[in-house]
C-alpha atoms as a PDB file:
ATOM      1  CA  UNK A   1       7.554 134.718 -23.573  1.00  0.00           C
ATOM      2  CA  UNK A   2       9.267 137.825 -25.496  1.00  0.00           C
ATOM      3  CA  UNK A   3      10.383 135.694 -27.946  1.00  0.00           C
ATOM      4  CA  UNK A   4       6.752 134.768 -28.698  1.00  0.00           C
ATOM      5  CA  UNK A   5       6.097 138.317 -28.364  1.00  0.00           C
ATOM      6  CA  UNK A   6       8.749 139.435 -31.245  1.00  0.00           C
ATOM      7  CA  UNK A   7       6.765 136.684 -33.442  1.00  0.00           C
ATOM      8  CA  UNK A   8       3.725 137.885 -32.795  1.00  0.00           C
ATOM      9  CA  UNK A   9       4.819 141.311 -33.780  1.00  0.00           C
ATOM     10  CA  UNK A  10       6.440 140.204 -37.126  1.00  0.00           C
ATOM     11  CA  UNK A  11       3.604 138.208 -38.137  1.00  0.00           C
ATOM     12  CA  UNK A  12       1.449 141.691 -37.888  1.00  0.00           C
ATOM     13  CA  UNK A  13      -0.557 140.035 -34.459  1.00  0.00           C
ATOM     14  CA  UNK A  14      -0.080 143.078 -32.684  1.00  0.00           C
ATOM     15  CA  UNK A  15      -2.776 141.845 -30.170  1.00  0.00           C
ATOM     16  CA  UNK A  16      -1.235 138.579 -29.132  1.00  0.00           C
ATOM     17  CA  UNK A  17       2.456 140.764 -28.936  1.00  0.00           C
ATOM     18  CA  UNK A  18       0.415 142.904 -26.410  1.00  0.00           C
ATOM     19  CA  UNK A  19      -0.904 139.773 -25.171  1.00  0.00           C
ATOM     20  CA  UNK A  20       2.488 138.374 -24.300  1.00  0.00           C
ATOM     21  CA  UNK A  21       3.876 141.899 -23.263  1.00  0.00           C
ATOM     22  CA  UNK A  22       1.554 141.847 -20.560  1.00  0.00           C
ATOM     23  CA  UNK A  23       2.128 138.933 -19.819  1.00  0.00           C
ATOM     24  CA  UNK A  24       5.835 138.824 -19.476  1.00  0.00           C
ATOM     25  CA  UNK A  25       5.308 142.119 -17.539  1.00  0.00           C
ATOM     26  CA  UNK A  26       3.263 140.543 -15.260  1.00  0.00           C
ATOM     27  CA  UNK A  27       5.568 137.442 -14.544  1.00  0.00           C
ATOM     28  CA  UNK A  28       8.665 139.911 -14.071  1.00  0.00           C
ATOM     29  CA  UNK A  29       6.690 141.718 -11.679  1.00  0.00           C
ATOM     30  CA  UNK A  30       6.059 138.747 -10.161  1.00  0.00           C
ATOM     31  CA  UNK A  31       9.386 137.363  -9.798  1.00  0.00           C
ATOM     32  CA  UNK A  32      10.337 140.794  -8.093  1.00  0.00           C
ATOM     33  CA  UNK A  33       7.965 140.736  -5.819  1.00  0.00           C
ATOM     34  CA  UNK A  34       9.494 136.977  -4.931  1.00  0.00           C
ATOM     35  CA  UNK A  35      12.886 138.404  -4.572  1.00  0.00           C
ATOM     36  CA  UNK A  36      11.816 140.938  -2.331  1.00  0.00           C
ATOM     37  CA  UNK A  37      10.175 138.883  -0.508  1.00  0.00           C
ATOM     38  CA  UNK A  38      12.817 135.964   0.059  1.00  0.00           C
ATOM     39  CA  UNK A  39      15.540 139.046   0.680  1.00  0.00           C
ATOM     40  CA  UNK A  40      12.535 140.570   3.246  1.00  0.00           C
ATOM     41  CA  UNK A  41      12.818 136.820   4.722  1.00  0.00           C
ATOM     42  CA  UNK A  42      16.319 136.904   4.651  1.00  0.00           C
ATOM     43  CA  UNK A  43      17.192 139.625   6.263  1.00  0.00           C
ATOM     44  CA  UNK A  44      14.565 139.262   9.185  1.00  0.00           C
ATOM     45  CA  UNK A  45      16.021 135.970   9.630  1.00  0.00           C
ATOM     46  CA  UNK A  46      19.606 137.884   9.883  1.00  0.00           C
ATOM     47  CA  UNK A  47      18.120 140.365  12.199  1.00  0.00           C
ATOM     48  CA  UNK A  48      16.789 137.170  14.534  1.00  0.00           C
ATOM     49  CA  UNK A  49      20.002 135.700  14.662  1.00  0.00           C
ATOM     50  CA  UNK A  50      21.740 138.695  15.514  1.00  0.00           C
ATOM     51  CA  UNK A  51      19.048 139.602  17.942  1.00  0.00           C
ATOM     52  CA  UNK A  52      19.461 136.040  19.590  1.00  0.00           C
ATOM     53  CA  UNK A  53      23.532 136.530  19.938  1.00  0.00           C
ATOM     54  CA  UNK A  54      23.106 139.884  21.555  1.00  0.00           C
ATOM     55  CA  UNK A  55      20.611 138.707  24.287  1.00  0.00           C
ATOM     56  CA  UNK A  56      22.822 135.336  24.580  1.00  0.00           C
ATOM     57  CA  UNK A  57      25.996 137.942  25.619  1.00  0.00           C
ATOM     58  CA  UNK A  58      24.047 139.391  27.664  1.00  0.00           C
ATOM     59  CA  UNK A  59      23.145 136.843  29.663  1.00  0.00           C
ATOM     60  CA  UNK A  60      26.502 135.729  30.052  1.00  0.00           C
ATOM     61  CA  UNK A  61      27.777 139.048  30.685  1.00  0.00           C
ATOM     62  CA  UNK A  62      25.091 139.265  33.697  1.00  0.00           C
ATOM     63  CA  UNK A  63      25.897 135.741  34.834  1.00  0.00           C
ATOM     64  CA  UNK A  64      29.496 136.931  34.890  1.00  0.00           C
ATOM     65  CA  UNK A  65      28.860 140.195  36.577  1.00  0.00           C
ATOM     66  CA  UNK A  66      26.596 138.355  39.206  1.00  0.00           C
ATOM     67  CA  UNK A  67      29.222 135.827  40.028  1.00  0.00           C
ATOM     68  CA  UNK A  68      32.179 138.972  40.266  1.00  0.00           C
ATOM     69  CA  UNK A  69      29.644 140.568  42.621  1.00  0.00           C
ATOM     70  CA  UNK A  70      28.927 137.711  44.834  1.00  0.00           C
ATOM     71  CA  UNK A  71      33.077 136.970  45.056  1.00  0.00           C
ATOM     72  CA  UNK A  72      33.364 140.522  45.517  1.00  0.00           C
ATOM     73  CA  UNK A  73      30.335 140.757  48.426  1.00  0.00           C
ATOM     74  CA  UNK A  74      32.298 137.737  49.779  1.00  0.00           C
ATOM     75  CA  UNK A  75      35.202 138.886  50.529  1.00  0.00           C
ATOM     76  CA  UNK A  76      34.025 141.970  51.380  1.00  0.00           C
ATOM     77  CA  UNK A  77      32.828 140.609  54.350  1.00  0.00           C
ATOM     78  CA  UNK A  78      35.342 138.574  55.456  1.00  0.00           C
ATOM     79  CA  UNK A  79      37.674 141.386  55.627  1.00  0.00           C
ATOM     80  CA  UNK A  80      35.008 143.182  57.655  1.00  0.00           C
ATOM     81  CA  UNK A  81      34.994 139.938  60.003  1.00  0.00           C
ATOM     82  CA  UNK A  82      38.989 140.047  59.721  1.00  0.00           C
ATOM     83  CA  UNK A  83      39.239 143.510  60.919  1.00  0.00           C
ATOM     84  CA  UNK A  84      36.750 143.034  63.510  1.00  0.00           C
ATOM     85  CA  UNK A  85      38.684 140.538  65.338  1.00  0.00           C
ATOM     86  CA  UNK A  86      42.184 142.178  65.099  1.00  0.00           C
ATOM     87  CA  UNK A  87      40.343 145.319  66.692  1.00  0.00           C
ATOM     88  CA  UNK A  88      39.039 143.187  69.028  1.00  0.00           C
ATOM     89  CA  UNK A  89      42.685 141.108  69.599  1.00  0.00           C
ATOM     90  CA  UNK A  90      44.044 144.662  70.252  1.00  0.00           C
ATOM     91  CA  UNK A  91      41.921 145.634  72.827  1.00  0.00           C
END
């Protein structure tokens, strides 16, 4: 396209060079508009993966934590019930 464009200008068409000027400005601007876009895409798809990984540790960091808590409530008790019947052994 700016090839025909420097052709057009040495042959004196000064309209058709501002013809194809426009024209190659217009394709440029849309081929940046398509990069930005597919980057746009790219990086939202980045952002959804990341996104995804976070709430994926999370979940298994609150599966984990549930299970420690449940052990932990667990035994909790039955040293309670241990206690209570060495009291009541000693008595």
């Amino acid at each position: 396209m700016n090839l025909l464009r420097v052709n057009a200008e040495k042959e004196g068409d000064y309209g058709k060079a501002k013809l194809m000027r426009n024209k190659f400005e217009e394709f440029s601007r849309a081929e940046q508009q398509r990069q930005e876009q597919n980057m746009r895409l790219a990086q939202e798809k980045e952002l959804l993966n990341i996104e995804n990984g976070q709430k994926i540790q999370f979940k298994e960091f609150s599966d984990a934590w549930d299970k420690y808590m449940r052990d932990y409530e667990i035994t909790a008790f039955e040293l309670i019930e241990q206690l209570k019947m060495k009291q009541d052994q000693e008595r």
